[in-house]
N, C-alpha and C. Protein backbone atom coordinates (compact mmCIF):
# COMPACT_ATOMS: atom_id res chain seq x y z
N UNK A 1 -14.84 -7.52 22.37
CA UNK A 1 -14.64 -8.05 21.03
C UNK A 1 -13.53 -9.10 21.08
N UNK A 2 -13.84 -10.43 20.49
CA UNK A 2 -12.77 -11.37 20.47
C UNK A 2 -11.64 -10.70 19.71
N UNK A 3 -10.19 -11.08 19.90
CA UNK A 3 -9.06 -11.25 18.93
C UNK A 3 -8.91 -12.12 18.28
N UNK A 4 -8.88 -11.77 17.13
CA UNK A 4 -8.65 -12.78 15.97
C UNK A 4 -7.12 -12.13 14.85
N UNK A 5 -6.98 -13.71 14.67
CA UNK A 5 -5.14 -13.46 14.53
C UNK A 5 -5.29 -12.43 13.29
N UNK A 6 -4.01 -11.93 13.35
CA UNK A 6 -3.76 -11.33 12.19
C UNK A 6 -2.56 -12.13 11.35
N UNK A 7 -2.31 -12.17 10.19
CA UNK A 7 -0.97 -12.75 9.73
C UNK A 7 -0.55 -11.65 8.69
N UNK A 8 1.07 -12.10 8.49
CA UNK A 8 1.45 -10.67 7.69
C UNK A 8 2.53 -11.76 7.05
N UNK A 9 1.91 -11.32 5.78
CA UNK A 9 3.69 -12.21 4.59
C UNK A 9 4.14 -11.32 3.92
N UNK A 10 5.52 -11.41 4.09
CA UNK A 10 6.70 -10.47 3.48
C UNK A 10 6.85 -11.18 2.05
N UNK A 11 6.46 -9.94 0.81
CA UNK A 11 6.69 -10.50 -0.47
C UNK A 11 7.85 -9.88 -0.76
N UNK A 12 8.47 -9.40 -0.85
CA UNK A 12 9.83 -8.65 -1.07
C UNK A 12 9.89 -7.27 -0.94
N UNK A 13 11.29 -6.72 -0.71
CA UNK A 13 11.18 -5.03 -0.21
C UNK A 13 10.32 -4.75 0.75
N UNK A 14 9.26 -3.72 0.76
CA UNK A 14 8.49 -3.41 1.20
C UNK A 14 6.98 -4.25 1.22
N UNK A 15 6.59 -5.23 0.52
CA UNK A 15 5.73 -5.45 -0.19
C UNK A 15 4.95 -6.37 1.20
N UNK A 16 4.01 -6.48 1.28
CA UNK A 16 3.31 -7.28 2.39
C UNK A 16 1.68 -7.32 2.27
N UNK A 17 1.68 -8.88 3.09
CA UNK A 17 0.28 -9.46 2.39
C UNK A 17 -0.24 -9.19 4.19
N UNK A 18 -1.51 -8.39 4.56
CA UNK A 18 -2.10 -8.26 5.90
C UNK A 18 -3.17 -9.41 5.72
N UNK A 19 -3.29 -10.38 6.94
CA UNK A 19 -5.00 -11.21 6.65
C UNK A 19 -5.11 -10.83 8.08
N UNK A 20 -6.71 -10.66 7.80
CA UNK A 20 -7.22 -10.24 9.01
C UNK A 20 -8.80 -10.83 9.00
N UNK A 21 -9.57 -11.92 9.97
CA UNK A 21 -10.63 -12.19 9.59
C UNK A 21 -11.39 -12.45 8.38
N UNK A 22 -10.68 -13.10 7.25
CA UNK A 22 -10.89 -12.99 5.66
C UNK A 22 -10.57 -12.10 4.91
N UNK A 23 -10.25 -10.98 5.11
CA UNK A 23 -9.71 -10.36 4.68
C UNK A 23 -8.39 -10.34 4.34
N UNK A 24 -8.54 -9.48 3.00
CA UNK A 24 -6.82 -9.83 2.66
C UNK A 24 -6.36 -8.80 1.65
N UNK A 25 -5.33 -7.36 2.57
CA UNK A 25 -4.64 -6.49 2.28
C UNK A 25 -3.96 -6.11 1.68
N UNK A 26 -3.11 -5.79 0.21
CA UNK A 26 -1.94 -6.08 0.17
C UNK A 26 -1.46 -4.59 -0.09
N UNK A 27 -0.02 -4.31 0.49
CA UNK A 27 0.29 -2.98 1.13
C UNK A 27 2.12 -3.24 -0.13
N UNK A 28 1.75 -1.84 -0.50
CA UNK A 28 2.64 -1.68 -1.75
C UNK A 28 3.43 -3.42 -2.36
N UNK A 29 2.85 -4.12 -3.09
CA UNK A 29 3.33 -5.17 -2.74
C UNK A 29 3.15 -5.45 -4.81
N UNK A 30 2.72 -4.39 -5.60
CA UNK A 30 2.84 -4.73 -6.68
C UNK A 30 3.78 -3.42 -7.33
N UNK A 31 5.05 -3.93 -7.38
CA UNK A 31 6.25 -2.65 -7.83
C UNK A 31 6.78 -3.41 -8.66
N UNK A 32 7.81 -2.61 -9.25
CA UNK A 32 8.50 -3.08 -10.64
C UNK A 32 9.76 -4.02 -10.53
N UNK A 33 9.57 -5.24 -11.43
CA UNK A 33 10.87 -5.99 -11.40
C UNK A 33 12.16 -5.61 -11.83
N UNK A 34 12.37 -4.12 -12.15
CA UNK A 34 13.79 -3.88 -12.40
C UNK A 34 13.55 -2.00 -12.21
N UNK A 35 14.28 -1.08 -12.01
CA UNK A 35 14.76 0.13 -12.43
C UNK A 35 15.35 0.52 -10.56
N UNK A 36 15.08 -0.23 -9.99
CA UNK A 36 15.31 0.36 -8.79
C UNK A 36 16.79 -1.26 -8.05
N UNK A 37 17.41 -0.50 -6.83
CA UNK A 37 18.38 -1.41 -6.70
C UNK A 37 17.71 -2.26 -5.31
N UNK A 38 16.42 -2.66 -5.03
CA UNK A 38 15.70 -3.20 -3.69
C UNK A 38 15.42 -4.82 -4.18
N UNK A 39 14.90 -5.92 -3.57
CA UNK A 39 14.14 -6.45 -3.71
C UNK A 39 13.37 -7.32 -4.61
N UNK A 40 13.35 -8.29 -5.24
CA UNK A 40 11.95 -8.30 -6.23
C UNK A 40 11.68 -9.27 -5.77
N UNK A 41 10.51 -10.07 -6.17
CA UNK A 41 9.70 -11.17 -6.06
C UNK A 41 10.13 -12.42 -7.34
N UNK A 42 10.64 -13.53 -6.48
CA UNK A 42 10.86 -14.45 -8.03
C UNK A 42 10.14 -14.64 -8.87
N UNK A 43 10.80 -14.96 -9.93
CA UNK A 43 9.35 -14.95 -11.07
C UNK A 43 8.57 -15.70 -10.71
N UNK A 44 8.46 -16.91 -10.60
CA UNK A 44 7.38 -17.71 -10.64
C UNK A 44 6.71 -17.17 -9.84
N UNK A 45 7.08 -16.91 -8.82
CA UNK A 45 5.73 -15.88 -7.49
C UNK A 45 5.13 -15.06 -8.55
N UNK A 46 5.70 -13.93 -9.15
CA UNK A 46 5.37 -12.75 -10.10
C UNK A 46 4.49 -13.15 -10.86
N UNK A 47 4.70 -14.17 -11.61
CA UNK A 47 4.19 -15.08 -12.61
C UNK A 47 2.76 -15.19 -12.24
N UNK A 48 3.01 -16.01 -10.67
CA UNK A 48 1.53 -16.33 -10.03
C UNK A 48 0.65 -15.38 -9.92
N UNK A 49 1.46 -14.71 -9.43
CA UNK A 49 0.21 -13.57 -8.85
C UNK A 49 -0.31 -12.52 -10.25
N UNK A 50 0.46 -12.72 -11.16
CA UNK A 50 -0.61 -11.77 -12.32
C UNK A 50 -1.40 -12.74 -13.02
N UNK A 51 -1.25 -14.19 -12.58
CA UNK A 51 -2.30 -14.91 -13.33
C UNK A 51 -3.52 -15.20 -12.32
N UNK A 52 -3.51 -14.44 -11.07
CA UNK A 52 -4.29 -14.97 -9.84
C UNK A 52 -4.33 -16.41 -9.48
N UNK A 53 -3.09 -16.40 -9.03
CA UNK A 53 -2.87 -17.93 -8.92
C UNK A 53 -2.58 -17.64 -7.33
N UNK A 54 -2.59 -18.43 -6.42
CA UNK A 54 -1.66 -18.76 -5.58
C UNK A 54 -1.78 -17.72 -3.99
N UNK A 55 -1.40 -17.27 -3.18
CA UNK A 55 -1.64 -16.90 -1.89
C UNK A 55 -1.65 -15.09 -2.47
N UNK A 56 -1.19 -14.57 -3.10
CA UNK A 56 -1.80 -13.10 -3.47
C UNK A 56 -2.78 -13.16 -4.20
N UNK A 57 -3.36 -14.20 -4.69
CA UNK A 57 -4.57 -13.84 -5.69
C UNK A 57 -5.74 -12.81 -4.75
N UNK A 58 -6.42 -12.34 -6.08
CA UNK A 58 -8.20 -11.59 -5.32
C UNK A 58 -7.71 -11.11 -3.95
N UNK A 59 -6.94 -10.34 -3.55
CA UNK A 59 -7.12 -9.46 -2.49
C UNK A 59 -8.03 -8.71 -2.32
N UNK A 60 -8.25 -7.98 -1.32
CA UNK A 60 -9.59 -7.36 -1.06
C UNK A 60 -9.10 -5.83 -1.02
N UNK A 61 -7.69 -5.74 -1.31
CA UNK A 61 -7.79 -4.04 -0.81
C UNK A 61 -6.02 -3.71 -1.54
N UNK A 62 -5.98 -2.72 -1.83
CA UNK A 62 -4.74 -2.94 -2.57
C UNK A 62 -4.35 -1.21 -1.80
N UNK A 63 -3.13 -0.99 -1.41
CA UNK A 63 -2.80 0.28 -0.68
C UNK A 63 -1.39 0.49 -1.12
N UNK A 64 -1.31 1.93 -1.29
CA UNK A 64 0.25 1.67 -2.24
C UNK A 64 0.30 2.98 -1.04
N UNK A 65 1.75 3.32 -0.37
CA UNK A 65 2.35 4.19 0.50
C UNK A 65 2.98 5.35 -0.39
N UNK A 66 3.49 5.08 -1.68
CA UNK A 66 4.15 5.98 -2.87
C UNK A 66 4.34 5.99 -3.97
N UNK A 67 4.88 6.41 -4.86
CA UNK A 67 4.84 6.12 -6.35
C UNK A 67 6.10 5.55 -6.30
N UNK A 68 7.16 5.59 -5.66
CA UNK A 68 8.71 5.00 -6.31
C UNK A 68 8.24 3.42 -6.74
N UNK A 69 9.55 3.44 -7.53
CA UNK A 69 9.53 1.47 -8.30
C UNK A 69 9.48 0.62 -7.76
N UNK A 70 9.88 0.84 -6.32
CA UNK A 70 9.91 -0.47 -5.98
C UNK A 70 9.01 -0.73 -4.64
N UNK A 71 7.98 0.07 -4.39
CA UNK A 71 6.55 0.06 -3.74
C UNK A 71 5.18 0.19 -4.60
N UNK A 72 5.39 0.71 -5.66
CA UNK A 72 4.32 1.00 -6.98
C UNK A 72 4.62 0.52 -8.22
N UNK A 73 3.70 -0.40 -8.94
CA UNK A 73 4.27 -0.46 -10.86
C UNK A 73 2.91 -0.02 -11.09
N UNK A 74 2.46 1.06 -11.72
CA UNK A 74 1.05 1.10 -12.54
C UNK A 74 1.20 0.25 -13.47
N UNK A 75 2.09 -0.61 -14.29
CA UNK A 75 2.13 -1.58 -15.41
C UNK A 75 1.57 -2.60 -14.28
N UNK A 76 1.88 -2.86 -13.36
CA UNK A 76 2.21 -4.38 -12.54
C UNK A 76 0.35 -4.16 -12.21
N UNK A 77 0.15 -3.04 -11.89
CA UNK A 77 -1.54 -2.71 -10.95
C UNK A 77 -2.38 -3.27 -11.95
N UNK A 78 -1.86 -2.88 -13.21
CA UNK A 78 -2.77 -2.56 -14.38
C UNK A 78 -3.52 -4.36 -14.89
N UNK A 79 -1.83 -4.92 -14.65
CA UNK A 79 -2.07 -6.41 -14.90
C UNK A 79 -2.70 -7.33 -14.02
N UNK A 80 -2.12 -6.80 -12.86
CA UNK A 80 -2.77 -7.61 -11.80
C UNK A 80 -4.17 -7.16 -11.48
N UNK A 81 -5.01 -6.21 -12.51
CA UNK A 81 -6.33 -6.21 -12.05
C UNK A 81 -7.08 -7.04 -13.45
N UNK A 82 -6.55 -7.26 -13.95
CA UNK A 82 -6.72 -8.05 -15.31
C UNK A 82 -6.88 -9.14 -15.41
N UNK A 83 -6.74 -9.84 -14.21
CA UNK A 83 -6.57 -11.10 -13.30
C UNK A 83 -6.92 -11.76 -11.92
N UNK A 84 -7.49 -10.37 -11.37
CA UNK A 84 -7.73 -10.45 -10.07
C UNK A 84 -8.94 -10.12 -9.55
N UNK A 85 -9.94 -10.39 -8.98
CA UNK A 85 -11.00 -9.28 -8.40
C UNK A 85 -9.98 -8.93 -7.04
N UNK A 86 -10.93 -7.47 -6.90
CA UNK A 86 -10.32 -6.06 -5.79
C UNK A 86 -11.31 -5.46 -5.38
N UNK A 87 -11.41 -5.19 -4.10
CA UNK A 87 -12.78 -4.12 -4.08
C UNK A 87 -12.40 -3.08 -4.04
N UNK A 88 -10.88 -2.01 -3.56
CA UNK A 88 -10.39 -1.10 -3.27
C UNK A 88 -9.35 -0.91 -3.52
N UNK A 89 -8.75 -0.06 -4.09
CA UNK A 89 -7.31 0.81 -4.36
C UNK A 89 -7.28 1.92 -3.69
N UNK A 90 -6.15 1.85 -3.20
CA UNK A 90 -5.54 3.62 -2.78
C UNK A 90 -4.91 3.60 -3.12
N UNK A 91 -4.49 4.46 -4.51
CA UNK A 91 -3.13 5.28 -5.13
C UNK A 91 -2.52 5.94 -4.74
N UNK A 92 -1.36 5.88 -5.04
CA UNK A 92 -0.08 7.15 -4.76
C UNK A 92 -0.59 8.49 -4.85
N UNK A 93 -0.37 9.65 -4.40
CA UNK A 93 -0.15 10.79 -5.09
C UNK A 93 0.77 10.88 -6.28
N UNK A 94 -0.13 11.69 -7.16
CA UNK A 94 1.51 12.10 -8.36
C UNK A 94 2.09 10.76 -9.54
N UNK A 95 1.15 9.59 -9.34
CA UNK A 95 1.90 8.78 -9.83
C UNK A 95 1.40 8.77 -11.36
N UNK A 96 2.69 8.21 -12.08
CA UNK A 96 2.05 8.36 -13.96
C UNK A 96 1.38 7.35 -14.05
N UNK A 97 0.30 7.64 -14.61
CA UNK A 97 -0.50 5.99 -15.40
C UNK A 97 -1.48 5.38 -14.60
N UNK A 98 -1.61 6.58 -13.33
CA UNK A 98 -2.99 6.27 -12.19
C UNK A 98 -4.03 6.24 -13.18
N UNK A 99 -4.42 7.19 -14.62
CA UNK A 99 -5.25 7.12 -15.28
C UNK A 99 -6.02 5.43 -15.98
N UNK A 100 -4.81 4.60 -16.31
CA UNK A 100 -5.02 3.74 -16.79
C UNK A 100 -5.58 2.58 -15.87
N UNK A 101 -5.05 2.69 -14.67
CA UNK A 101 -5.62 2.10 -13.01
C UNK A 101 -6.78 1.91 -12.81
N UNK A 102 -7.42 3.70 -13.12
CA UNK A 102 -8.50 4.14 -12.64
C UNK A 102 -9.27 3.85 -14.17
N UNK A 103 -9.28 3.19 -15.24
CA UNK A 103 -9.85 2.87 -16.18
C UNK A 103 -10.43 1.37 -15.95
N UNK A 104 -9.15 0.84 -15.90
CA UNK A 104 -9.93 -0.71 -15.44
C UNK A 104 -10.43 -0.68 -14.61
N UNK A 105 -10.37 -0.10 -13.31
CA UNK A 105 -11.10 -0.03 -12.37
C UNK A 105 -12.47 -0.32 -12.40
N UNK A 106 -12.47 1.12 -12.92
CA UNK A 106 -14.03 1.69 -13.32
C UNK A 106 -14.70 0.55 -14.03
N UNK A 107 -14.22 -0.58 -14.92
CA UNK A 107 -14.99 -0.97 -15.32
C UNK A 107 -15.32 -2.88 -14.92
N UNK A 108 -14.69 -2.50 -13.88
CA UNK A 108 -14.99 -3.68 -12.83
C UNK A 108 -15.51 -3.32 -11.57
N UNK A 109 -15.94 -2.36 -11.27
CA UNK A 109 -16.52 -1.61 -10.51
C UNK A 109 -15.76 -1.78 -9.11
N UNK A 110 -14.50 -1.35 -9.33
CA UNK A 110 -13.15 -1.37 -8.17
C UNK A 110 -13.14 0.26 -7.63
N UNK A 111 -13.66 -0.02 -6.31
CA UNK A 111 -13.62 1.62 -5.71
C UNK A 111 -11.81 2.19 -5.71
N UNK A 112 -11.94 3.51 -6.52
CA UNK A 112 -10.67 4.18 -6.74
C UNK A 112 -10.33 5.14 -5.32
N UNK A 113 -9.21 5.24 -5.05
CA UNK A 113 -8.87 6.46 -3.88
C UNK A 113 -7.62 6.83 -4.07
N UNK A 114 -8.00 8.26 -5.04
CA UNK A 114 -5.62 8.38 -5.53
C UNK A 114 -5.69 9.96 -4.17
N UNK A 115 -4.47 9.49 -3.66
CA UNK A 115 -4.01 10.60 -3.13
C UNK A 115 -3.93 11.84 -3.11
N UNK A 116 -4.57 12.91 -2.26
CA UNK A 116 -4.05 14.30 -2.65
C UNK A 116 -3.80 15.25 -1.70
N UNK A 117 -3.70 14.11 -0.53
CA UNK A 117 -3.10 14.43 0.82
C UNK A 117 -1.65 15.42 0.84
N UNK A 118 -1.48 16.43 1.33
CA UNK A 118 -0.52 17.27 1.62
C UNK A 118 0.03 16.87 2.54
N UNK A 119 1.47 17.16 2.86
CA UNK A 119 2.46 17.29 4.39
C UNK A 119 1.13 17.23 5.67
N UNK A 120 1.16 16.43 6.27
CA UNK A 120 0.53 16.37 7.50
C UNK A 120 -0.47 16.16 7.63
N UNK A 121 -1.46 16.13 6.22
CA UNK A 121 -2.62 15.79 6.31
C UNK A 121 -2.82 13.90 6.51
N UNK A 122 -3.97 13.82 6.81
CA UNK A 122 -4.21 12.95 7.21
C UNK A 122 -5.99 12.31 6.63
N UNK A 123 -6.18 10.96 6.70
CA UNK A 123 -7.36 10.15 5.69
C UNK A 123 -7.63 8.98 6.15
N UNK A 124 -8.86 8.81 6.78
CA UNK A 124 -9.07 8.06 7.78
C UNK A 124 -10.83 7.42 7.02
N UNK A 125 -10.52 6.01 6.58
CA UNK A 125 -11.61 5.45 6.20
C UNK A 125 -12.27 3.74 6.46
N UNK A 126 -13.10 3.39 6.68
CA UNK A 126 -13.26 2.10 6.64
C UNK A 126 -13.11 1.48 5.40
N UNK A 127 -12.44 -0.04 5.55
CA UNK A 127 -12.44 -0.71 4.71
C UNK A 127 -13.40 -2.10 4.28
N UNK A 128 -13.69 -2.44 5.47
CA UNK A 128 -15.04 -3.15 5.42
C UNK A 128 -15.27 -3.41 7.59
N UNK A 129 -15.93 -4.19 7.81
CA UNK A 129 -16.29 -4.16 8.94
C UNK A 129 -14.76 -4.49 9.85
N UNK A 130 -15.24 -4.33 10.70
CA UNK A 130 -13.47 -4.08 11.89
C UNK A 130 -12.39 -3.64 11.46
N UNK A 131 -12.48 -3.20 10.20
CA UNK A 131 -10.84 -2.79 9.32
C UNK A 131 -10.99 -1.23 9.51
N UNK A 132 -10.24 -0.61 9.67
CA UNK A 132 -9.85 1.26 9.48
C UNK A 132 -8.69 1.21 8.78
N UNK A 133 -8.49 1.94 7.71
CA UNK A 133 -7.50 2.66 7.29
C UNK A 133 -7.14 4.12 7.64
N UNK A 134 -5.92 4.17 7.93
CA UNK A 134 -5.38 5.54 8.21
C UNK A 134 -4.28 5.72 7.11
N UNK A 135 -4.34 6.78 6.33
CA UNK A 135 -3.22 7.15 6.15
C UNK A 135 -2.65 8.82 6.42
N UNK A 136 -1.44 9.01 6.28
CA UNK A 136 -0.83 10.48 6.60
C UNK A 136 0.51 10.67 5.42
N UNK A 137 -0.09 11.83 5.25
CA UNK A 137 1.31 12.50 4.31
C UNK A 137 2.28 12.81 5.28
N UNK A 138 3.43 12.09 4.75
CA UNK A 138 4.99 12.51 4.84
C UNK A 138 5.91 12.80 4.55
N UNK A 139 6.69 13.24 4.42
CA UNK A 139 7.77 13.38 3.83
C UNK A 139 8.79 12.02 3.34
N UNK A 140 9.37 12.08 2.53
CA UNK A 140 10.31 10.37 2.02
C UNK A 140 11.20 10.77 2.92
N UNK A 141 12.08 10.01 3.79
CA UNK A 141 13.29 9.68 4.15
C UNK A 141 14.11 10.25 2.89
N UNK A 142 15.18 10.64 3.51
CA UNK A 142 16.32 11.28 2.72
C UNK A 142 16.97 9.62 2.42
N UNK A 143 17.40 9.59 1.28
CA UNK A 143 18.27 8.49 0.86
C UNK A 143 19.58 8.35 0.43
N UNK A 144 20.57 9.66 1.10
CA UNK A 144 21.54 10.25 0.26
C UNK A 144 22.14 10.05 -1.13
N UNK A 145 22.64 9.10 -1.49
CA UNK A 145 23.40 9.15 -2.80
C UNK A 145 21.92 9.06 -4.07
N UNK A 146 20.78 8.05 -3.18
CA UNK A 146 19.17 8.37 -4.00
C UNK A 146 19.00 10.02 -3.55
N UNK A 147 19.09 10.57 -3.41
CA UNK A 147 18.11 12.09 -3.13
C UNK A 147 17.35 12.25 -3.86
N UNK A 148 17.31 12.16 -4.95
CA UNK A 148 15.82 12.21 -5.66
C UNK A 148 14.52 12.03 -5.11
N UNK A 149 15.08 10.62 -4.20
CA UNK A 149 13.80 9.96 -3.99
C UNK A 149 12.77 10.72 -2.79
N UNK A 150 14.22 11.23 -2.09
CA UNK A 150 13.39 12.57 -0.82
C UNK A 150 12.15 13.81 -1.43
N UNK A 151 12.43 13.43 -2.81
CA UNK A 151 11.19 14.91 -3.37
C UNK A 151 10.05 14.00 -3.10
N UNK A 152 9.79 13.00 -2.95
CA UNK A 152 8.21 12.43 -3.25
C UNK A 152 7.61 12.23 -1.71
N UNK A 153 6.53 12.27 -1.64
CA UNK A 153 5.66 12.62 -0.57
C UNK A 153 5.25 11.27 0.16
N UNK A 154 5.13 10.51 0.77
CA UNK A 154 4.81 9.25 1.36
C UNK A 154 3.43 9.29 1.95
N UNK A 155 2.59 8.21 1.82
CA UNK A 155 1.47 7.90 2.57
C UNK A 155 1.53 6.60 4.17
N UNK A 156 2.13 7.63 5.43
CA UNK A 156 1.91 6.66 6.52
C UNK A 156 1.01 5.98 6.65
N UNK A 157 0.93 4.35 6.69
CA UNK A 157 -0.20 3.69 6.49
C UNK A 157 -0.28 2.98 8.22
N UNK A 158 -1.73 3.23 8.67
CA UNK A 158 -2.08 2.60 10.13
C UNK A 158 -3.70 1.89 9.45
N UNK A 159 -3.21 0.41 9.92
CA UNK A 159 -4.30 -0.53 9.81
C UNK A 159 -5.00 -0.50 11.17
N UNK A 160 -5.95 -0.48 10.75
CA UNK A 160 -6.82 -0.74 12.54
C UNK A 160 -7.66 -2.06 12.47
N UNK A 161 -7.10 -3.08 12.85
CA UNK A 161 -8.23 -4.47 12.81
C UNK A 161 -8.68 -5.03 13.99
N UNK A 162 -9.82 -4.45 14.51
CA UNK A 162 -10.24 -4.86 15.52
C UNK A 162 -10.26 -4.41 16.05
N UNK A 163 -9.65 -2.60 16.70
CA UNK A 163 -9.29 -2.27 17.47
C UNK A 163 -7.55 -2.69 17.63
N UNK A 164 -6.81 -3.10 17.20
CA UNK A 164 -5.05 -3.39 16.93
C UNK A 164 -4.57 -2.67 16.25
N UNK A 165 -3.80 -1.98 16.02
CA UNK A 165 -3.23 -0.99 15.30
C UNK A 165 -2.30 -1.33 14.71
N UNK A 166 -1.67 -1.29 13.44
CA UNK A 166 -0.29 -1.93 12.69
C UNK A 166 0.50 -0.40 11.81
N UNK A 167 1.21 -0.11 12.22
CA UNK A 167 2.12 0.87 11.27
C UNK A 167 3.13 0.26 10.13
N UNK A 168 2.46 1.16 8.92
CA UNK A 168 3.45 0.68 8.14
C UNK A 168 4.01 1.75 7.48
N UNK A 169 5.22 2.20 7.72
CA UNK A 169 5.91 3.69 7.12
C UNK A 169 6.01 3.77 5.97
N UNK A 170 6.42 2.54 5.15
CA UNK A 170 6.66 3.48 3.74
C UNK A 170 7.90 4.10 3.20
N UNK A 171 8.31 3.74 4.01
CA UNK A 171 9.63 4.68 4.03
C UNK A 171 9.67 6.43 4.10
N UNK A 172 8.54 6.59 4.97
CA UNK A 172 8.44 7.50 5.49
C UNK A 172 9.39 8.40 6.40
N UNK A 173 9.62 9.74 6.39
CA UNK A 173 10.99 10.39 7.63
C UNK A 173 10.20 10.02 8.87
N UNK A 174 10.66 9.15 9.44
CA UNK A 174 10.37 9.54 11.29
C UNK A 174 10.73 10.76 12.00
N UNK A 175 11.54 11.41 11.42
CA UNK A 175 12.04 12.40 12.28
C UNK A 175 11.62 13.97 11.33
N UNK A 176 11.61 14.63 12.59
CA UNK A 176 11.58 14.16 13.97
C UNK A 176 10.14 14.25 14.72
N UNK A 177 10.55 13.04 15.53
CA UNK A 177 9.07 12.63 15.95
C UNK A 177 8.05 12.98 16.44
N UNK A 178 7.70 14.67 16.09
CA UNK A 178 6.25 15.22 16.53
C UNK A 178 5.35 15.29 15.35
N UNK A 179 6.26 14.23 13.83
CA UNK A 179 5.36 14.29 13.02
C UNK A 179 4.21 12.92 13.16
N UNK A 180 4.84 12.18 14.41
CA UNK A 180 3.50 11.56 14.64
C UNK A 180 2.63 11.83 15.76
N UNK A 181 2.83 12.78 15.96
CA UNK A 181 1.64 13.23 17.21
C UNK A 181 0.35 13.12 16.76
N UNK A 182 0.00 13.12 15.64
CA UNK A 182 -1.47 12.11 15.40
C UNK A 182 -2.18 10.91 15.87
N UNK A 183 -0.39 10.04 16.01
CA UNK A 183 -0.82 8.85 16.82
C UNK A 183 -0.53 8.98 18.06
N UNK A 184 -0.39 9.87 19.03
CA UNK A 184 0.00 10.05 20.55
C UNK A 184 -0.81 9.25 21.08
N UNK A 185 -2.15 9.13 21.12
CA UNK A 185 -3.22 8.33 21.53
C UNK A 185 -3.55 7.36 21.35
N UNK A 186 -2.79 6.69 20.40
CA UNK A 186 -3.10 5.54 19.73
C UNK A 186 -2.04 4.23 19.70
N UNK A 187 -2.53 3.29 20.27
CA UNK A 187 -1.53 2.26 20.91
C UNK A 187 -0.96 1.40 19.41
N UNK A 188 0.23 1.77 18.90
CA UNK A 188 0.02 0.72 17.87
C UNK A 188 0.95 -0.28 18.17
């Protein structure tokens, strides 16, 4: 199988645009412009992308790793599907207002996938031809003076394009590291 490039753009925080063969990913990359102390996207970017303007428009796959603010906005999802064609969502576990997500969705005929992955489980699906999605429940990284944020559950995200493997934690605990013995085999 040929290699064909992959490119990856950093929208702020966590937020990132995957292209892979036409395809085009975007991995927690619609979160909230204020309640959290990370990151945001300037407005005019913000601006763009809920009017489908500009290099995030019409993605093909939308993957959120958690519910916190500043990897998830269900307001931000809600708008940016209001504006966008999508063929796929994967939701958070646990998150408020997945209902309203999964409304527009439905009526743009946007395949829904909300989380209900436990500690260690694991969800392994195609996304269209040469793409795999993996994800795995984890635990949040402890954030000390945040601790709160350690109660919420994380989705380890592994892209497979082509046979290439890309990890994206999430801010997932790495430790300690026999919680990835899932990927022992797997070159990422």
């Amino acid at each position: 199988m040929p290699e064909y490039p992959i490119t990856i753009t950093l929208l702020a925080n966590a937020g990132l645009l995957v292209e892979y063969r036409g395809a085009r990913i975007l991995i927690d990359g619609l979160f909230a412009r204020q309640g959290h102390p990370f990151g945001t996207l300037p407005p005019a970017v913000y601006d763009e992308l809920m009017r489908g303007e500009g290099p995030f428009a019409n993605v093909d796959h939308l993957i959120f790793s958690h519910a916190h603010p500043d990897h998830y906005d269900p307001v931000a999802v809600a708008q940016y599907l209001k504006s966008n064609r999508v063929r796929t969502i994967y939701l958070p576990a646990g998150a408020c207002r997945n209902e309203l997500i999964k409304e527009i969705a439905k009526a743009q005929g946007v395949h829904v996938w909300e989380s209900t992955l436990t500690l260690g489980q694991a969800y392994l699906c195609p996304l269209q031809s040469g793409i795999r999605l993996l994800l795995m429940a984890l635990p949040h990284m402890d954030m000390g003076a945040l601790g709160e944020y350690a109660k919420v559950d994380c989705n380890c995200i592994v892209l497979e394009l082509g046979g290439r493997r890309l990890l994206f934690s999430g801010d997932c605990d790495a430790l300690p590291p026999t919680r990835f013995e899932p990927f022992a085999q797997a070159e990422i």
